[in-house]
N, C-alpha and C. Protein backbone atom coordinates (compact mmCIF):
# COMPACT_ATOMS: atom_id res chain seq x y z
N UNK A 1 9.92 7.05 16.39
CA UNK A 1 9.79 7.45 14.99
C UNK A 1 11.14 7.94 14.48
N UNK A 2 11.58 7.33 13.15
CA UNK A 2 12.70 7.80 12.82
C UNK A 2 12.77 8.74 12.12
N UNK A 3 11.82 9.60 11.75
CA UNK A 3 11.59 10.69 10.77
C UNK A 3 11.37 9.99 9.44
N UNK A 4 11.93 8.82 8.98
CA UNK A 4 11.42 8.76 7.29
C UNK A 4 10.14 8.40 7.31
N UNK A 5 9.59 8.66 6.50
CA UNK A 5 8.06 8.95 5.43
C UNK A 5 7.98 7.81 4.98
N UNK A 6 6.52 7.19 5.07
CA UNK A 6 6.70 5.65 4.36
C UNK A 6 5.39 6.29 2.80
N UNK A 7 5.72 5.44 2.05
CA UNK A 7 4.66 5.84 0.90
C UNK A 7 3.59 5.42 1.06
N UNK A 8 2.52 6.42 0.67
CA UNK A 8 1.04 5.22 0.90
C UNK A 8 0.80 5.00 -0.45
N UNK A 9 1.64 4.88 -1.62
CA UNK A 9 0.96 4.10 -2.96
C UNK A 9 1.07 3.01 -3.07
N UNK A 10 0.12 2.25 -3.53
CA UNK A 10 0.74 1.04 -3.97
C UNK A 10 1.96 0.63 -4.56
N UNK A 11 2.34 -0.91 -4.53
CA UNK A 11 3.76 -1.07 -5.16
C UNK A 11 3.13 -2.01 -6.37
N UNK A 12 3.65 -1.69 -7.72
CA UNK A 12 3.39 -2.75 -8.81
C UNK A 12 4.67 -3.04 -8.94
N UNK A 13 4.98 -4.38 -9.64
CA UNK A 13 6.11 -5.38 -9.71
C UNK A 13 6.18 -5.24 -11.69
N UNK A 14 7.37 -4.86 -11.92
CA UNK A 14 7.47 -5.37 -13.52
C UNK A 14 8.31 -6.20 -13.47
N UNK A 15 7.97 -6.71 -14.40
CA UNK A 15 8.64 -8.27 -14.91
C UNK A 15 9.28 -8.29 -15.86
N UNK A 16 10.90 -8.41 -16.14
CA UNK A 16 11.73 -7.85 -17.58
C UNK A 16 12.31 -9.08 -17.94
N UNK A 17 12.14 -9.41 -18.87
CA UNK A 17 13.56 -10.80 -19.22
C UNK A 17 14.09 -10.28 -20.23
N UNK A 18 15.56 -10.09 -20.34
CA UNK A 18 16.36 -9.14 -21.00
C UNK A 18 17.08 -9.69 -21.39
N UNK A 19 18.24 -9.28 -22.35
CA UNK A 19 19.40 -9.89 -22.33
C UNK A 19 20.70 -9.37 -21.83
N UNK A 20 21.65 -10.51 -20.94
CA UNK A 20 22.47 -9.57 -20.17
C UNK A 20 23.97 -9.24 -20.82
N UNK A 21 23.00 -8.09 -20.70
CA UNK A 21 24.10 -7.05 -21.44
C UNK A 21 24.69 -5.73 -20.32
N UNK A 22 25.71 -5.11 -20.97
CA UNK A 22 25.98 -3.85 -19.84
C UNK A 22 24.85 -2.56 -20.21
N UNK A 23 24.47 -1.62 -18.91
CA UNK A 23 23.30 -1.39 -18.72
C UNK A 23 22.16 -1.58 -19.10
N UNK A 24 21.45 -2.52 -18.88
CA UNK A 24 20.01 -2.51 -18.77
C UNK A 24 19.28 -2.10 -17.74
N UNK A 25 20.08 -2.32 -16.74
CA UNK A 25 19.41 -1.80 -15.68
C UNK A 25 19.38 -0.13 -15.54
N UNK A 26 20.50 -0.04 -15.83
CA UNK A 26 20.34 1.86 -16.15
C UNK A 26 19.26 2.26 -16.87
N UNK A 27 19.72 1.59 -18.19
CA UNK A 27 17.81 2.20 -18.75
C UNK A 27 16.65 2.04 -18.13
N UNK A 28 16.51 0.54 -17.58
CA UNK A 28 15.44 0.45 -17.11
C UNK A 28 14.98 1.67 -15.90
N UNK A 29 16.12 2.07 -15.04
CA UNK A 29 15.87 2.69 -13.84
C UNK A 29 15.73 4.17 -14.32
N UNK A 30 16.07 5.08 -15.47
CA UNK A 30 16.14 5.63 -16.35
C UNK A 30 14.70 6.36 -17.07
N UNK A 31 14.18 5.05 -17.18
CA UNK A 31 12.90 5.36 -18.14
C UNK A 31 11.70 5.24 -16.45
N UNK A 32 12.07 4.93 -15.67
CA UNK A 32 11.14 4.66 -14.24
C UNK A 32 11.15 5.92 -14.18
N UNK A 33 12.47 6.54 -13.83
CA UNK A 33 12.18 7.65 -13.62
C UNK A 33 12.13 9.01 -14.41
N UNK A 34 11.71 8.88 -15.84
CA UNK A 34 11.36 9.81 -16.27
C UNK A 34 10.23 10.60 -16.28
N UNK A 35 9.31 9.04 -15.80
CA UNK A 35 8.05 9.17 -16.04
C UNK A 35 7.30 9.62 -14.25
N UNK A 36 8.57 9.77 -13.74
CA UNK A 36 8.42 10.31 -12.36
C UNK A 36 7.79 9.28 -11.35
N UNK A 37 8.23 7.93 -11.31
CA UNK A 37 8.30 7.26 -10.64
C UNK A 37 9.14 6.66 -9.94
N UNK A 38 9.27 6.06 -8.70
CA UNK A 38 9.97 5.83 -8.00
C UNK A 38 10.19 4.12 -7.15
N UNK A 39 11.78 3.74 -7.49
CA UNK A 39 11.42 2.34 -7.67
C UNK A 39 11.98 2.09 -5.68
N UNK A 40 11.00 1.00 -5.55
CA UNK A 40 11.07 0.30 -4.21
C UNK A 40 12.03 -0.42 -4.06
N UNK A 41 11.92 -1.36 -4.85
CA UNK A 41 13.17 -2.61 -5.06
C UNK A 41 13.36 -3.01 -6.12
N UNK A 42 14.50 -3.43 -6.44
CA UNK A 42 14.70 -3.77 -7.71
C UNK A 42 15.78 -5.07 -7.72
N UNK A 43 15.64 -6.30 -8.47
CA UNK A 43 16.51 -7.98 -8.52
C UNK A 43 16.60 -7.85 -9.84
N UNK A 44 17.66 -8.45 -10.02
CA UNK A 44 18.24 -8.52 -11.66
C UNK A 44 19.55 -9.80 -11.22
N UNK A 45 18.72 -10.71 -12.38
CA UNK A 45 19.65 -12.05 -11.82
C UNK A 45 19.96 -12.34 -13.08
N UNK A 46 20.88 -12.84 -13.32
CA UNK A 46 21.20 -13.75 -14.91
C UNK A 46 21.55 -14.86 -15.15
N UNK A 47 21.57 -15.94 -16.13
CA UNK A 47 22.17 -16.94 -16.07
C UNK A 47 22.77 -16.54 -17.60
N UNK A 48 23.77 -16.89 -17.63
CA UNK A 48 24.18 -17.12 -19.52
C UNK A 48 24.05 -15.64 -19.99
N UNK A 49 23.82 -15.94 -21.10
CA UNK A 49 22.96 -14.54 -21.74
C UNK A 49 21.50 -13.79 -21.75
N UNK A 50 21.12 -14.46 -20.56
CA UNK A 50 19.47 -14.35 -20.04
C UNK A 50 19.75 -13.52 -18.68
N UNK A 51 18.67 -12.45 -18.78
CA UNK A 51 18.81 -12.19 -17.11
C UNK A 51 17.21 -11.80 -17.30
N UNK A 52 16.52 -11.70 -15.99
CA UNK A 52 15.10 -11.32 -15.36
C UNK A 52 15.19 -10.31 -14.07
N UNK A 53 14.55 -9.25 -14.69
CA UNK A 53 15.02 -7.54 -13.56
C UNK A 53 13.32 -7.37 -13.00
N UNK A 54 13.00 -7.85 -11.99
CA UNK A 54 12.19 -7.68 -11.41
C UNK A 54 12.40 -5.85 -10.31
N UNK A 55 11.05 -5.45 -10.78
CA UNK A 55 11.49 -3.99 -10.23
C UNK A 55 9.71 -3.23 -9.81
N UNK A 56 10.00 -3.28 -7.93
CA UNK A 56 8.80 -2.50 -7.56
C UNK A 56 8.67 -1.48 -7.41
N UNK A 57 7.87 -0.71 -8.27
CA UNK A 57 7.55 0.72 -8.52
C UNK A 57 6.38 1.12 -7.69
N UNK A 58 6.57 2.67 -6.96
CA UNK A 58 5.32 3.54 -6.13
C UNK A 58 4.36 3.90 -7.53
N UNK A 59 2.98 3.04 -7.57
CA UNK A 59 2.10 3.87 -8.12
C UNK A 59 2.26 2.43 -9.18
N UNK A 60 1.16 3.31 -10.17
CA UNK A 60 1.18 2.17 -11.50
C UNK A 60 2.01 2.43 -12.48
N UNK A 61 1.77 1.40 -13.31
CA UNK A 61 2.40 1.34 -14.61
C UNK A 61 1.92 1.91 -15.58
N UNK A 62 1.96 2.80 -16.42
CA UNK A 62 1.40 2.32 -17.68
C UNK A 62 1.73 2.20 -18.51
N UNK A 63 0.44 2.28 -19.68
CA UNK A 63 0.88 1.76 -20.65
C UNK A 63 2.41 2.70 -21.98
N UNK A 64 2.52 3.70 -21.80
CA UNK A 64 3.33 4.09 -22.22
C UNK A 64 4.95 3.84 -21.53
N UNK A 65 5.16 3.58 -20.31
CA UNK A 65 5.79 3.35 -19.62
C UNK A 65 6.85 2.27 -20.15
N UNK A 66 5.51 1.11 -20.10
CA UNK A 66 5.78 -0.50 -20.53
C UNK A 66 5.95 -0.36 -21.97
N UNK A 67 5.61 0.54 -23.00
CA UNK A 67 5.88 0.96 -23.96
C UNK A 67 7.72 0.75 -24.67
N UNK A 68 8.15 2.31 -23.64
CA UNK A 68 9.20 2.42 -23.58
C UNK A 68 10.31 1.45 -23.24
N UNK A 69 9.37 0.85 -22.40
CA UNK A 69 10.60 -0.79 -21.39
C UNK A 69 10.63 -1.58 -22.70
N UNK A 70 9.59 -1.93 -23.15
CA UNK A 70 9.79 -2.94 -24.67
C UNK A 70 10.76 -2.74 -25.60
N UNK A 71 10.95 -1.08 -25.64
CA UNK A 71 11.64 -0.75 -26.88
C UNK A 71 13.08 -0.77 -26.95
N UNK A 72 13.50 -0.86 -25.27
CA UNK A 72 14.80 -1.06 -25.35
C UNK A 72 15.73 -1.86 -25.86
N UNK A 73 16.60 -2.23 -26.51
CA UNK A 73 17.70 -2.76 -27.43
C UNK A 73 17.66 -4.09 -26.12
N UNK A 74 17.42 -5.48 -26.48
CA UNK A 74 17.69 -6.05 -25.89
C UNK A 74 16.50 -6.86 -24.91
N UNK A 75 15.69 -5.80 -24.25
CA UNK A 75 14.59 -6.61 -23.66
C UNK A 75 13.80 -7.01 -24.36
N UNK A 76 13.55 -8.95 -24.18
CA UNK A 76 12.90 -9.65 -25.07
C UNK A 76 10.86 -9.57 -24.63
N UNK A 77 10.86 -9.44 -23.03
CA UNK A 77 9.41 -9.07 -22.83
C UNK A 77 9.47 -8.01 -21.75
N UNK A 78 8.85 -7.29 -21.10
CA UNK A 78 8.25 -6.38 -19.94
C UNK A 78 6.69 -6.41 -19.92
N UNK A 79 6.13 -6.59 -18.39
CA UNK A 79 4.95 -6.55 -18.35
C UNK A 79 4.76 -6.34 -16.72
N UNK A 80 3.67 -5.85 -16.46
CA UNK A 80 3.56 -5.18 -15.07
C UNK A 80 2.29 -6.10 -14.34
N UNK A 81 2.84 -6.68 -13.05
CA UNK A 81 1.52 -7.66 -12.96
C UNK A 81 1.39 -7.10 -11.03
């Protein structure tokens, strides 16, 4: 045993297609954790002026959450599946 703690919450996956711009990912990781969640993994790939930030969070989403992810300057959808 190595001493770290594994989580027993579930992991939900959000789904962002954004535009790539400089920080999005800050906000995104930003507003995760305001709401006192904690992200597992997180991919953010781009092509062009398109990028998709896939990001697994301990626990659920909600709806205020995904709220906030929408409202950001730039992300065209967010949704938690």
């Amino acid at each position: 045993m190595t001493g770290v703690q594994t989580c027993a919450l579930p992991i939900y996956r959000l789904v962002i297609v954004n535009r790539n711009v400089p920080n999005m990912v800050g906000q995104v990781s930003t507003i995760v954790a305001q709401h006192g969640q904690n992200i597992a993994n997180l991919l953010n790939k781009s092509r062009g002026e398109l990028a998709v930030t896939l990001v697994d969070i301990e626990g659920e989403i909600d709806a205020q959450t995904l709220g906030e992810l929408r409202a950001i300057d730039g992300v065209l959808s967010a949704r938690g599946i």
